[in-house]
C-alpha atoms as a PDB file:
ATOM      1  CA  UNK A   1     -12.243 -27.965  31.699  1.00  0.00           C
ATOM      2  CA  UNK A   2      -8.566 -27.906  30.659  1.00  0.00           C
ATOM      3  CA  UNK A   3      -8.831 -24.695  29.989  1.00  0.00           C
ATOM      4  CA  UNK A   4     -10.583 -23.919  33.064  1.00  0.00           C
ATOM      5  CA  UNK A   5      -7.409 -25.396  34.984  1.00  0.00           C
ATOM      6  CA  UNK A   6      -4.849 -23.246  32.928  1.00  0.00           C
ATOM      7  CA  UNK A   7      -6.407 -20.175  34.108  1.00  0.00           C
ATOM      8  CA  UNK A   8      -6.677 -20.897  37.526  1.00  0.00           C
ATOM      9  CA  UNK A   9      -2.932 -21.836  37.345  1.00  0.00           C
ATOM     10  CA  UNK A  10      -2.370 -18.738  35.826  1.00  0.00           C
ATOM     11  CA  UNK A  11      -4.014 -16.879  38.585  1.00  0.00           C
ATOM     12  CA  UNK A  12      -1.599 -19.083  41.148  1.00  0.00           C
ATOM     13  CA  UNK A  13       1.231 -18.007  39.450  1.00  0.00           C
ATOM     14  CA  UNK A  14       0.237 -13.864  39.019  1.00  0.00           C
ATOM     15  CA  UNK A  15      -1.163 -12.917  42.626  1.00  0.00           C
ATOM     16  CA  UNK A  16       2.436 -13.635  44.471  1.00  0.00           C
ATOM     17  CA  UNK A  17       4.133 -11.829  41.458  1.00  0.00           C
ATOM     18  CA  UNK A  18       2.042  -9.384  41.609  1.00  0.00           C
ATOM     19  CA  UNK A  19       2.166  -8.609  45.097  1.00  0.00           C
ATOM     20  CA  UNK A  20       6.418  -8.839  45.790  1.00  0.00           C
ATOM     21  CA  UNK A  21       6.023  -6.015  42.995  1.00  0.00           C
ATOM     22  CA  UNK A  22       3.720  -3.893  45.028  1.00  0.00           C
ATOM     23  CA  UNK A  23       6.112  -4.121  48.023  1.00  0.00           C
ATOM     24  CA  UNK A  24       8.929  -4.201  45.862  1.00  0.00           C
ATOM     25  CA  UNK A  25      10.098  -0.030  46.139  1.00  0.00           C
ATOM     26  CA  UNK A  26      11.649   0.773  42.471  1.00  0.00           C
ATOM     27  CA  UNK A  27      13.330   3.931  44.176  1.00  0.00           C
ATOM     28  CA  UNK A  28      14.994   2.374  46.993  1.00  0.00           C
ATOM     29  CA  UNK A  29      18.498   2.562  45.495  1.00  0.00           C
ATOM     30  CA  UNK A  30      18.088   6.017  45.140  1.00  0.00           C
ATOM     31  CA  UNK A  31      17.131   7.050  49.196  1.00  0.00           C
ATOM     32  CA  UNK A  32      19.881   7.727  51.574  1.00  0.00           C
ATOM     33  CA  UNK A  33      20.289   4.928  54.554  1.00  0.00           C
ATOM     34  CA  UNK A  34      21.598   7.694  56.765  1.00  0.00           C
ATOM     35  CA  UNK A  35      19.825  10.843  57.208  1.00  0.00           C
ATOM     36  CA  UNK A  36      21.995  14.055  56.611  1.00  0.00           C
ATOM     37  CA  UNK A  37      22.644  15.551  59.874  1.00  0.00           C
ATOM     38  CA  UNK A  38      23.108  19.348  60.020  1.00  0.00           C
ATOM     39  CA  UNK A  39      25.187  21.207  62.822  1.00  0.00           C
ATOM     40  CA  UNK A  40      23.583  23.382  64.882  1.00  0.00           C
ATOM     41  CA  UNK A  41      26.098  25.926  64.117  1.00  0.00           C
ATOM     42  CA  UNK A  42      25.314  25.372  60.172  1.00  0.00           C
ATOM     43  CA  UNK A  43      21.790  26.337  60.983  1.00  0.00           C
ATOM     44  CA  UNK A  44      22.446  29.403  62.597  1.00  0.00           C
ATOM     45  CA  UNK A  45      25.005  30.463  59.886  1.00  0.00           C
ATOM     46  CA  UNK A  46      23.134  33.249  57.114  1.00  0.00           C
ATOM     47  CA  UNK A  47      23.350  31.901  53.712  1.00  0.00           C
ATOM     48  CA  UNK A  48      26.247  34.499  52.116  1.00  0.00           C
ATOM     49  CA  UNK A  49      25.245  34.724  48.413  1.00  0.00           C
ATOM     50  CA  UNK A  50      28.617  36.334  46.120  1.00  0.00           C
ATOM     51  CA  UNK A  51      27.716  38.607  44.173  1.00  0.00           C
ATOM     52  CA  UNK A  52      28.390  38.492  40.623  1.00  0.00           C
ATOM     53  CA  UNK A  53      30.634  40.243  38.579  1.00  0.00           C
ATOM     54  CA  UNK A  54      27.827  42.391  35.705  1.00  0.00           C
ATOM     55  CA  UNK A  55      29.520  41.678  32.425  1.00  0.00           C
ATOM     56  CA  UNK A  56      31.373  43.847  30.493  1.00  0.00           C
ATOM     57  CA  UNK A  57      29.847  45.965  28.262  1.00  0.00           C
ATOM     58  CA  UNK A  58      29.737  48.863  26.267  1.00  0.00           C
ATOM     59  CA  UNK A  59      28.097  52.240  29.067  1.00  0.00           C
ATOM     60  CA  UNK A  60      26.032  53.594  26.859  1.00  0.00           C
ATOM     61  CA  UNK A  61      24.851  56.967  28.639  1.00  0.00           C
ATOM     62  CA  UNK A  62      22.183  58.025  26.842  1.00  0.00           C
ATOM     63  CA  UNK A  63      20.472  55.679  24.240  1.00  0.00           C
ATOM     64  CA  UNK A  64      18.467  58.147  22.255  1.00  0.00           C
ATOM     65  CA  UNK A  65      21.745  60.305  21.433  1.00  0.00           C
ATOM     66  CA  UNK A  66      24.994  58.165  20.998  1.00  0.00           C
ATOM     67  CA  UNK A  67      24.427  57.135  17.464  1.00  0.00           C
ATOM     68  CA  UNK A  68      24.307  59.252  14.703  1.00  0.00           C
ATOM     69  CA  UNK A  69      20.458  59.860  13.985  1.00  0.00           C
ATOM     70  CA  UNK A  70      20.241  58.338  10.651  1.00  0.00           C
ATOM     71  CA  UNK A  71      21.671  55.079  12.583  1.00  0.00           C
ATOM     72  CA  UNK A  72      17.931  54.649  14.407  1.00  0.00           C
ATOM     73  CA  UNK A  73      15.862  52.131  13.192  1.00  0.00           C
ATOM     74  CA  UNK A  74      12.201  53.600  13.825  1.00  0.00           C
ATOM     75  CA  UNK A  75      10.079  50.434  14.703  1.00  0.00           C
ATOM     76  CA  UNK A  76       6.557  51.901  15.246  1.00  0.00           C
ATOM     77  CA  UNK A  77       4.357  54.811  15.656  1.00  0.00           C
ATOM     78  CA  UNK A  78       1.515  55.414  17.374  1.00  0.00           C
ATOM     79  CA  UNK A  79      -0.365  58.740  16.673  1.00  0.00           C
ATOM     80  CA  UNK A  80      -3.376  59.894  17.997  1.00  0.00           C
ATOM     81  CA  UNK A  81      -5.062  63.577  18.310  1.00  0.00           C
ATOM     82  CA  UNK A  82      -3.085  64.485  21.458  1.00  0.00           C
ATOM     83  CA  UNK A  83       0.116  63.286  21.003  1.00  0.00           C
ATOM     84  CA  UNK A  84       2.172  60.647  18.772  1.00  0.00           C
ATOM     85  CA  UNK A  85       4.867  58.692  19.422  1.00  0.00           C
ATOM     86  CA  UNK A  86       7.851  56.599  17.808  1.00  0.00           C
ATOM     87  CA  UNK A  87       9.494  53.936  18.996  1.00  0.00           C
ATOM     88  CA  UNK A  88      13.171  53.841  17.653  1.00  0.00           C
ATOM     89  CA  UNK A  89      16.441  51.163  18.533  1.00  0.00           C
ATOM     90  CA  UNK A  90      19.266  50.024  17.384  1.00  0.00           C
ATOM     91  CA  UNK A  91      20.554  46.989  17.249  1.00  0.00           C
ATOM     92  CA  UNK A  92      22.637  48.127  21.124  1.00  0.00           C
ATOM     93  CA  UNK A  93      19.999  49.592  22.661  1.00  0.00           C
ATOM     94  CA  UNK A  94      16.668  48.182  24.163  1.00  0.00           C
ATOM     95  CA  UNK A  95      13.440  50.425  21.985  1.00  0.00           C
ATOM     96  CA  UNK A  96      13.193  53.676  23.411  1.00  0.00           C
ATOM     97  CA  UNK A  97       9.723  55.556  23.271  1.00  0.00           C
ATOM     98  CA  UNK A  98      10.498  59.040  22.071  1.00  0.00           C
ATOM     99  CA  UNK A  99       7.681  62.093  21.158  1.00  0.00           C
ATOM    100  CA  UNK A 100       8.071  65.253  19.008  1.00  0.00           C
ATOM    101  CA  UNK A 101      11.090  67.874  20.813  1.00  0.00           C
ATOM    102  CA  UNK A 102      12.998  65.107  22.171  1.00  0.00           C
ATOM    103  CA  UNK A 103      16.624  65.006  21.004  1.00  0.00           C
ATOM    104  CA  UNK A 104      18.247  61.841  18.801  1.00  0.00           C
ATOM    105  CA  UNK A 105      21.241  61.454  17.669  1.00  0.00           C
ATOM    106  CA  UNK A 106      24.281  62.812  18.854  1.00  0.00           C
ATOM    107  CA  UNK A 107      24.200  65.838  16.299  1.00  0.00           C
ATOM    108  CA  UNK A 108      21.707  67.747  18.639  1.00  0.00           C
ATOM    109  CA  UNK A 109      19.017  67.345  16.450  1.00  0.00           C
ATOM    110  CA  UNK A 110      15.625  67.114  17.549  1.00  0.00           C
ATOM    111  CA  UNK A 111      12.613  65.364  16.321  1.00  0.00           C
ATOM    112  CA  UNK A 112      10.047  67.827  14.570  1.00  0.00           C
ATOM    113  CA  UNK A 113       7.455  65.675  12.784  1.00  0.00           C
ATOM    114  CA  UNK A 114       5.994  61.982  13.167  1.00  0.00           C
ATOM    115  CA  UNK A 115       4.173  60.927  10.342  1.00  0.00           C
ATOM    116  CA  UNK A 116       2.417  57.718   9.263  1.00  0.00           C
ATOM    117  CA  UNK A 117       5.726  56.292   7.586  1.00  0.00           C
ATOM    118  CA  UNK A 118       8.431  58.496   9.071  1.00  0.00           C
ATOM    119  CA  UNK A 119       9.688  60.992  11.696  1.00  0.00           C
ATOM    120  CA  UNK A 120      11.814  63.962  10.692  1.00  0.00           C
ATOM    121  CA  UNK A 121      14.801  64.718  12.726  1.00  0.00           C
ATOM    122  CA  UNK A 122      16.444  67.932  12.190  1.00  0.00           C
ATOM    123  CA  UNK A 123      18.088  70.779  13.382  1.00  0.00           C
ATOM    124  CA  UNK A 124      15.912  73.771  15.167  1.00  0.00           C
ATOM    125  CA  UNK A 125      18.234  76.329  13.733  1.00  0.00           C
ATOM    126  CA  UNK A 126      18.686  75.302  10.483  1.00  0.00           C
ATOM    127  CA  UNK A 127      15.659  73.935   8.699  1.00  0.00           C
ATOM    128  CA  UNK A 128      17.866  72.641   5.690  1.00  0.00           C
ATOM    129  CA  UNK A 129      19.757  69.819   7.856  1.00  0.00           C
ATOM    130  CA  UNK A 130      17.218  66.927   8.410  1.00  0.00           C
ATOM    131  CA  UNK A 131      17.023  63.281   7.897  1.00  0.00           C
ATOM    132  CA  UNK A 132      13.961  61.359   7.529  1.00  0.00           C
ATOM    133  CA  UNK A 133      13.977  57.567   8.988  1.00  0.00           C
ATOM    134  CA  UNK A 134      11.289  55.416   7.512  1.00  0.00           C
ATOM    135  CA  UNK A 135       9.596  52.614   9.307  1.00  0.00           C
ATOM    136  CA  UNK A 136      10.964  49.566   9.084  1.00  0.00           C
ATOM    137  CA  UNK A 137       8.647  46.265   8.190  1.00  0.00           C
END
Protein backbone atom coordinates (compact mmCIF):
# COMPACT_ATOMS: atom_id res chain seq x y z
CA UNK A 1 0.00 0.00 0.00
CA UNK A 2 2.88 2.39 0.78
CA UNK A 3 4.24 1.66 -2.13
CA UNK A 4 1.14 1.99 -3.97
CA UNK A 5 0.99 5.74 -2.61
CA UNK A 6 4.67 6.55 -3.70
CA UNK A 7 3.84 5.85 -7.18
CA UNK A 8 0.84 7.65 -7.47
CA UNK A 9 2.79 10.62 -5.96
CA UNK A 10 5.23 10.08 -8.40
CA UNK A 11 2.77 10.28 -11.17
CA UNK A 12 1.48 13.81 -9.41
CA UNK A 13 4.70 15.09 -9.54
CA UNK A 14 5.76 13.87 -13.51
CA UNK A 15 2.49 14.79 -15.61
CA UNK A 16 2.88 18.82 -14.89
CA UNK A 17 6.70 18.38 -15.52
CA UNK A 18 6.17 16.68 -18.20
CA UNK A 19 3.80 18.77 -19.87
CA UNK A 20 5.58 22.64 -19.20
CA UNK A 21 8.38 20.59 -21.18
CA UNK A 22 6.18 19.82 -24.10
CA UNK A 23 5.16 23.51 -24.34
CA UNK A 24 8.37 24.55 -23.25
CA UNK A 25 10.11 25.51 -27.11
CA UNK A 26 14.04 24.61 -26.64
CA UNK A 27 14.66 26.85 -29.86
CA UNK A 28 12.95 29.90 -28.89
CA UNK A 29 16.12 31.87 -28.13
CA UNK A 30 17.23 31.20 -31.38
CA UNK A 31 13.90 32.74 -33.61
CA UNK A 32 13.83 36.33 -34.49
CA UNK A 33 10.91 38.50 -32.58
CA UNK A 34 10.80 40.74 -35.62
CA UNK A 35 10.44 39.44 -39.00
CA UNK A 36 13.11 40.74 -41.56
CA UNK A 37 11.44 43.10 -43.77
CA UNK A 38 12.76 43.42 -47.35
CA UNK A 39 12.35 46.67 -49.57
CA UNK A 40 10.54 46.48 -52.44
CA UNK A 41 13.33 47.98 -54.27
CA UNK A 42 15.74 45.08 -52.78
CA UNK A 43 13.44 42.65 -54.45
CA UNK A 44 13.52 44.00 -57.71
CA UNK A 45 17.37 44.47 -57.59
CA UNK A 46 19.30 41.23 -59.76
CA UNK A 47 21.62 39.49 -57.52
CA UNK A 48 25.27 40.82 -59.12
CA UNK A 49 27.62 37.85 -58.47
CA UNK A 50 31.77 39.20 -58.87
CA UNK A 51 33.47 37.25 -60.63
CA UNK A 52 36.53 35.74 -59.46
CA UNK A 53 39.90 36.32 -60.22
CA UNK A 54 41.20 32.29 -61.90
CA UNK A 55 44.44 31.79 -60.08
CA UNK A 56 47.64 32.09 -61.33
CA UNK A 57 49.15 29.48 -62.97
CA UNK A 58 51.51 28.12 -65.19
CA UNK A 59 49.49 28.28 -69.41
CA UNK A 60 50.44 25.27 -70.41
CA UNK A 61 49.46 25.22 -74.28
CA UNK A 62 49.66 21.97 -75.19
CA UNK A 63 49.97 19.15 -72.51
CA UNK A 64 51.13 16.28 -74.62
CA UNK A 65 54.27 18.38 -75.95
CA UNK A 66 55.77 20.86 -73.31
CA UNK A 67 57.85 18.38 -71.45
CA UNK A 68 60.55 16.60 -72.73
CA UNK A 69 59.13 13.03 -73.69
CA UNK A 70 61.09 10.98 -71.37
CA UNK A 71 59.41 13.38 -68.58
CA UNK A 72 55.77 11.42 -69.24
CA UNK A 73 54.77 9.12 -66.82
CA UNK A 74 52.68 6.46 -68.94
CA UNK A 75 49.83 5.36 -66.49
CA UNK A 76 47.89 2.75 -68.57
CA UNK A 77 47.24 1.09 -71.78
CA UNK A 78 44.51 -0.25 -73.25
CA UNK A 79 45.02 -2.31 -76.50
CA UNK A 80 42.67 -4.03 -78.41
CA UNK A 81 42.63 -5.36 -82.25
CA UNK A 82 41.60 -1.96 -83.67
CA UNK A 83 43.38 0.43 -81.93
CA UNK A 84 45.43 0.90 -78.50
CA UNK A 85 45.84 3.55 -76.41
CA UNK A 86 48.11 5.12 -73.54
CA UNK A 87 47.29 7.24 -71.08
CA UNK A 88 50.36 9.46 -70.07
CA UNK A 89 50.69 12.73 -67.27
CA UNK A 90 52.81 14.40 -65.45
CA UNK A 91 52.70 15.49 -62.34
CA UNK A 92 51.24 19.39 -64.16
CA UNK A 93 49.04 18.08 -66.37
CA UNK A 94 45.58 16.29 -65.94
CA UNK A 95 46.13 12.32 -67.97
CA UNK A 96 45.90 12.82 -71.48
CA UNK A 97 44.64 9.85 -73.75
CA UNK A 98 47.08 9.65 -76.62
CA UNK A 99 47.14 6.72 -79.70
CA UNK A 100 49.99 5.67 -82.05
CA UNK A 101 51.11 9.07 -84.58
CA UNK A 102 50.28 11.52 -82.03
CA UNK A 103 53.18 13.79 -81.07
CA UNK A 104 54.80 13.95 -77.22
CA UNK A 105 57.23 15.75 -76.09
CA UNK A 106 58.45 18.86 -77.25
CA UNK A 107 61.30 17.19 -79.44
CA UNK A 108 58.70 16.45 -82.27
CA UNK A 109 58.74 13.01 -81.69
CA UNK A 110 55.92 10.90 -82.29
CA UNK A 111 54.63 7.80 -80.74
CA UNK A 112 55.30 4.60 -82.99
CA UNK A 113 54.55 1.54 -80.85
CA UNK A 114 52.29 0.71 -77.66
CA UNK A 115 53.11 -2.37 -76.17
CA UNK A 116 51.96 -4.30 -73.09
CA UNK A 117 54.66 -2.53 -70.78
CA UNK A 118 55.72 0.45 -72.87
CA UNK A 119 55.19 2.90 -75.77
CA UNK A 120 58.07 3.93 -77.99
CA UNK A 121 58.42 7.52 -78.82
CA UNK A 122 60.75 8.42 -81.48
CA UNK A 123 61.64 10.35 -84.26
CA UNK A 124 59.97 9.50 -87.92
CA UNK A 125 63.17 10.46 -89.61
CA UNK A 126 65.60 8.98 -87.68
CA UNK A 127 64.84 5.53 -86.35
CA UNK A 128 67.99 5.63 -83.96
CA UNK A 129 66.52 8.53 -81.59
CA UNK A 130 63.77 6.90 -79.37
CA UNK A 131 62.93 6.58 -75.80
CA UNK A 132 60.90 3.94 -74.33
CA UNK A 133 58.61 4.95 -71.13
CA UNK A 134 57.57 1.98 -69.09
CA UNK A 135 54.38 1.75 -67.17
CA UNK A 136 54.37 2.85 -64.00
CA UNK A 137 52.74 0.57 -60.97
Amino acid sequence: MKLFKIIILLFIIYIPLSIAQETEDPFRELEIDKPIEVKEKDKAKPDIIKKQKPKKTSTIKNPKTYLAAKDYILKGIIISSQKSFAIIGTKDTLDQVVTIGESLGNEGWKIQQIAEEYILVGDDKNKKKFTKIYIID
